[in-house]
Every structure is written in C-alpha cells, then in structure tokens.
C-alpha atoms as a PDB file:
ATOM      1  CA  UNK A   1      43.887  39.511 -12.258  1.00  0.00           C
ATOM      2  CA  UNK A   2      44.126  42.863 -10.839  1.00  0.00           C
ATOM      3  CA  UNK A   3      42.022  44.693 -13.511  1.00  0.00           C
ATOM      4  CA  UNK A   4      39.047  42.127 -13.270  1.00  0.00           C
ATOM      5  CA  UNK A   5      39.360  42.589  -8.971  1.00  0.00           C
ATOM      6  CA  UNK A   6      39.267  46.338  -9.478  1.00  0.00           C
ATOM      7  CA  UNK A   7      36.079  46.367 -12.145  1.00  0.00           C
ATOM      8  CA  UNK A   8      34.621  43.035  -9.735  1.00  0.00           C
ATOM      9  CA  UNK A   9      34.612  45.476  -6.078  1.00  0.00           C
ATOM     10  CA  UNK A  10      33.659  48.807  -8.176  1.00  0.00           C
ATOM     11  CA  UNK A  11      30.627  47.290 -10.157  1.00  0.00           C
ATOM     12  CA  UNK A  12      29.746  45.049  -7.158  1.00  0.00           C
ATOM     13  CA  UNK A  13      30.683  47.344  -3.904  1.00  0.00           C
ATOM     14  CA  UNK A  14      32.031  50.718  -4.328  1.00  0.00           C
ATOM     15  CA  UNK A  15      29.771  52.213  -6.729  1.00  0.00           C
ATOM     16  CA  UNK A  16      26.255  50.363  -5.056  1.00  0.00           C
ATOM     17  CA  UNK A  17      27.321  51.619  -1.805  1.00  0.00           C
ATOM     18  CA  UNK A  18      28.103  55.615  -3.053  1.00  0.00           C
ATOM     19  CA  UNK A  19      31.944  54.815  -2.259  1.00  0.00           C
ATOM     20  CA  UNK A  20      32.768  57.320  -5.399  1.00  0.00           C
ATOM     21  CA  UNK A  21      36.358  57.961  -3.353  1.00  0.00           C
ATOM     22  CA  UNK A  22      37.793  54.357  -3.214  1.00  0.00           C
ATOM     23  CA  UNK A  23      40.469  52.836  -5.518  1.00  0.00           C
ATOM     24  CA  UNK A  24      43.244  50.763  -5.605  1.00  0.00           C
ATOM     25  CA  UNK A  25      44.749  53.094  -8.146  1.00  0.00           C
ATOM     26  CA  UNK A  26      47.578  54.829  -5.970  1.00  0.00           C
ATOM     27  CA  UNK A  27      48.201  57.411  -8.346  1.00  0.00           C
ATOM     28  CA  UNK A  28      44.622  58.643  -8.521  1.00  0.00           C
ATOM     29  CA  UNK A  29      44.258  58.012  -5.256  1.00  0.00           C
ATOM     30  CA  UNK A  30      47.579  60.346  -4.995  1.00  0.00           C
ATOM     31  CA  UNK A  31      45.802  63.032  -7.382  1.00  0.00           C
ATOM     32  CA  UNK A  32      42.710  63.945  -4.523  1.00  0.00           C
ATOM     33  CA  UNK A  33      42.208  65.599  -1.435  1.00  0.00           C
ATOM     34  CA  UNK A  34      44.751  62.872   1.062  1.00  0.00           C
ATOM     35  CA  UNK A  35      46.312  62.824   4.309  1.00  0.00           C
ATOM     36  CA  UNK A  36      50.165  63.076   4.057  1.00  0.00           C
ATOM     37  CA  UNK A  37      51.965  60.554   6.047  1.00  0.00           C
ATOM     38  CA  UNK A  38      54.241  61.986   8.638  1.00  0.00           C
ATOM     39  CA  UNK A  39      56.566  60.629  11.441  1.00  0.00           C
ATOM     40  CA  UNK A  40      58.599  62.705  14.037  1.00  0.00           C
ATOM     41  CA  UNK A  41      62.419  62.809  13.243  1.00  0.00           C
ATOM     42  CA  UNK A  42      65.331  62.219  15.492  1.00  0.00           C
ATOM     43  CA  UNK A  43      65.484  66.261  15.592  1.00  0.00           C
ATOM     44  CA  UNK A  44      61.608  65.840  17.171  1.00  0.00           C
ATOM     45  CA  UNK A  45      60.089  67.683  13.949  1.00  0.00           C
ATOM     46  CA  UNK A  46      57.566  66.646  12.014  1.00  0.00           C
ATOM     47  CA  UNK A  47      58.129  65.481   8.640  1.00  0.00           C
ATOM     48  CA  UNK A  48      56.547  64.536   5.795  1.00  0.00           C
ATOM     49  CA  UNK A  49      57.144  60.621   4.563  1.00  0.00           C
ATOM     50  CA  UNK A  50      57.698  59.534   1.134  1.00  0.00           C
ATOM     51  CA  UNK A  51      54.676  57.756  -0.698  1.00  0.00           C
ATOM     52  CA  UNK A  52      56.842  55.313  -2.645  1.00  0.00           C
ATOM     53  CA  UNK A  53      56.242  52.407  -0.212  1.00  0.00           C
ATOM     54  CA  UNK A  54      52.296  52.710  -0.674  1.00  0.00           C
ATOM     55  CA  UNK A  55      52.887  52.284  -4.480  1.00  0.00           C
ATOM     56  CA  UNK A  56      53.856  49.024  -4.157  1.00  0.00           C
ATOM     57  CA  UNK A  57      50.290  47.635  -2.325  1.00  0.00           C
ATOM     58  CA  UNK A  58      49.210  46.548  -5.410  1.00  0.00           C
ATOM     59  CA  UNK A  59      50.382  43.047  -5.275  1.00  0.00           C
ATOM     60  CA  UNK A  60      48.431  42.310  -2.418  1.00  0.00           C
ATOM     61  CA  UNK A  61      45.057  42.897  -3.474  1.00  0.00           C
ATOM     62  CA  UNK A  62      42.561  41.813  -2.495  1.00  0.00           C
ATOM     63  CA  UNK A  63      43.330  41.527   0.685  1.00  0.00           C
ATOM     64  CA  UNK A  64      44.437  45.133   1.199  1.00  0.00           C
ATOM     65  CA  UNK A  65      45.495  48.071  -1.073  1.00  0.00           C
ATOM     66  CA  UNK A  66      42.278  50.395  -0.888  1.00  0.00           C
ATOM     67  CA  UNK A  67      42.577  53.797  -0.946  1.00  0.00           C
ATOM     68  CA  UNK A  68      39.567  55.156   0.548  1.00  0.00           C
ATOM     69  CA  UNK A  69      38.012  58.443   2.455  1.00  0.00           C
ATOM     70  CA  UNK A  70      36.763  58.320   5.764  1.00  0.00           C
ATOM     71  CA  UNK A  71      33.156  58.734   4.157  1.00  0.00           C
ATOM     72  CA  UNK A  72      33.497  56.039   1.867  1.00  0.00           C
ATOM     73  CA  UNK A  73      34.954  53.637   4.429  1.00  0.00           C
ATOM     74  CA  UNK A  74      31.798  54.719   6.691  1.00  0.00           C
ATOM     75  CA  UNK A  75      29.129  53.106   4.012  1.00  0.00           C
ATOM     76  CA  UNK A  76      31.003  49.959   3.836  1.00  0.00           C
ATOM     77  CA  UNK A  77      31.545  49.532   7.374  1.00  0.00           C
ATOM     78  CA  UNK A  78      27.918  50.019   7.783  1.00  0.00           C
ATOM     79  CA  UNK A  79      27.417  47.442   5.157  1.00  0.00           C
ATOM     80  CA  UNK A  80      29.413  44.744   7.067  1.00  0.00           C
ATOM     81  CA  UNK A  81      27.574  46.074  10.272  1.00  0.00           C
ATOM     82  CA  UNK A  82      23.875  45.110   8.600  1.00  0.00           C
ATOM     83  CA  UNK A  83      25.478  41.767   7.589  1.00  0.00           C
ATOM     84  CA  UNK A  84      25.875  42.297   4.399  1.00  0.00           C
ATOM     85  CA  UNK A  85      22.797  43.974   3.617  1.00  0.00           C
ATOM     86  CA  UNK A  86      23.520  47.866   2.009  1.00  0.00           C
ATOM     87  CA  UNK A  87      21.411  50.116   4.106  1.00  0.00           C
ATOM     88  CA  UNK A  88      19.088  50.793   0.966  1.00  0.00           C
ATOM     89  CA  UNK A  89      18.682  47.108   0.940  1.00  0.00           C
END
C-alpha cells in the first residue's frame, strides 16, 4: 500500500540519510519553503501554474511522486553514487 511504501523509504532511506525534507505527502510538501511552477504565456509573461496536477502523483509511487529539496536529493544521490553504501557507512 501507499502508507506501508511511505513508512518502508522514511524508516529505511529518508530519515538514515538526514533527508528530513522528502515526502510523498503533496500537501505537506505544499506547506514548506517550494519552488512555484511557472510557464511563459501566449502574452510572453510569466505565470504561475496551478499545483492540482502534482496532487495526483500519488498513484504512481514508488516509482515517482517524491517531493524533495535540493539538499535532500544531494544525500541520496550520493548514496546511489557510493553504491549503495550511505556515506557514514
């Protein structure tokens, strides 16, 4: 299920590897410090995009639907770089 996913990568990945700003929660991830999506109009201004598409990644977990910082995606790239060894070991 989605629950036991979530609690599996959190007890297993995110919290060993520091990642305290990664969830597949949309809504907290929504609550934070984000980026806003943006695209440029057909009047060639910026503007902002709606975040009702990214509430429906959910489904496809768990082959996608993190929400992440650029920190947090850091220590796990580093942990796929050491071959799955966390730099702490």
């Amino acid at each position: 299920s989605g629950a036991a996913c979530d609690r599996a990568m959190a007890e297993r990945i995110f919290t060993p590897l520091g990642m305290a700003d990664t969830t597949f929660d949309c809504r907290t991830a929504l609550t934070g410090d984000f980026a806003v999506p943006t695209q440029v109009g057909f009047d060639d201004k910026v503007e902002v995009i709606s975040q009702t598409f990214n509430r429906h990644a959910i489904p496809v977990r768990p082959a996608a639907g993190a929400w992440s910082s650029a920190h947090d995606l850091a220590q796990y790239v580093a942990l796929e770089l050491g071959q799955c060894i966390a730099p702490s070991g």
